[in-house]
Protein backbone atom coordinates (compact mmCIF):
# COMPACT_ATOMS: atom_id res chain seq x y z
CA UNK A 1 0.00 0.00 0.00
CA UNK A 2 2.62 2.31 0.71
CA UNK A 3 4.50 2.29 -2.93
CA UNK A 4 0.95 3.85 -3.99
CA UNK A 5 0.94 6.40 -1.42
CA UNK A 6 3.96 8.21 -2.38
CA UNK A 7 3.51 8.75 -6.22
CA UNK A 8 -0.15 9.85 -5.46
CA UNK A 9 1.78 12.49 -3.50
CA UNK A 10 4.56 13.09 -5.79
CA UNK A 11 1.60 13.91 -8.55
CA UNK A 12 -0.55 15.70 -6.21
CA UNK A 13 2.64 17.97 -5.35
CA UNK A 14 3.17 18.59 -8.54
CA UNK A 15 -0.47 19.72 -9.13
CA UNK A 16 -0.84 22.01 -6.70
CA UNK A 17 2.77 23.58 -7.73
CA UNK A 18 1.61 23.65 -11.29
CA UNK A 19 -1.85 25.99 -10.34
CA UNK A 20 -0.19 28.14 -7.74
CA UNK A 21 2.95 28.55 -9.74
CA UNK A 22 5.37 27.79 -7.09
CA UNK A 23 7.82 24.94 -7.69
CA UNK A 24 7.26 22.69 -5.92
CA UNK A 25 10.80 22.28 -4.51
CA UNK A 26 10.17 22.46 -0.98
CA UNK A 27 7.43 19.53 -0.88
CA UNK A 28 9.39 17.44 -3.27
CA UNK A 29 12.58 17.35 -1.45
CA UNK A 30 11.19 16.58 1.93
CA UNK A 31 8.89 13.72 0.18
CA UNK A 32 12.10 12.46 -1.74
CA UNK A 33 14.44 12.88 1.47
CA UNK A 34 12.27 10.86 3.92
CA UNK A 35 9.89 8.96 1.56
CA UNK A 36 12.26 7.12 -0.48
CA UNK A 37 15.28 7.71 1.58
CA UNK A 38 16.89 10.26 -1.32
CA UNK A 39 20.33 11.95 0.08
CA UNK A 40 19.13 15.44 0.22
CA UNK A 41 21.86 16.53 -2.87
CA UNK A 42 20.34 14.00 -4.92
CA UNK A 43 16.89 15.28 -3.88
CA UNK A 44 17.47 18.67 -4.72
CA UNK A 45 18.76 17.55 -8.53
CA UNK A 46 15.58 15.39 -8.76
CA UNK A 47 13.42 17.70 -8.09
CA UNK A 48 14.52 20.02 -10.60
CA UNK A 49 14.49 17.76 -13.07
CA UNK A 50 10.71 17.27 -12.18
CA UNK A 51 10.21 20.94 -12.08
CA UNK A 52 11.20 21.05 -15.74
CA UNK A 53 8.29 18.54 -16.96
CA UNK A 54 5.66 20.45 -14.64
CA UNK A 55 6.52 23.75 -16.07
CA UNK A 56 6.71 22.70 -19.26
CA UNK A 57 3.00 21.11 -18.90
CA UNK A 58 1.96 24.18 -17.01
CA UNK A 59 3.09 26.50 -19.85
CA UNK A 60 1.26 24.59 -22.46
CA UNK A 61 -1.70 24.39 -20.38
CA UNK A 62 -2.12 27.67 -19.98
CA UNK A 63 -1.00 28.95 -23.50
CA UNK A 64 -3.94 26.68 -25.04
């Protein structure tokens, strides 16, 4: 049950980052960091990579 907890959070992170325009970055990292036992440098990097996509979706959400 638990491996289905975490991506629902992940993608309801990156929701909520998406509509309010913030990235996201400080609810990722603490989700990667003690969720899936990330080192927090790796976390950081992750999560911008996943910021990228977000935007990216955001931007063409909004420009349609």
């Amino acid at each position: 049950m638990y491996e289905w907890i975490l991506p629902l959070l992940g993608f309801l992170i990156a929701v909520f980052a998406a509509i309010t325009g913030v990235g996201g970055g400080v609810l990722f990292v603490p989700l990667l960091t003690l969720g899936w036992g990330f080192e927090p440098s790796v976390a950081v990097g992750t999560s911008l990579f996943v910021m990228i996509f977000g935007g990216f979706g955001a931007t063409i959400g909004y420009a349609l």
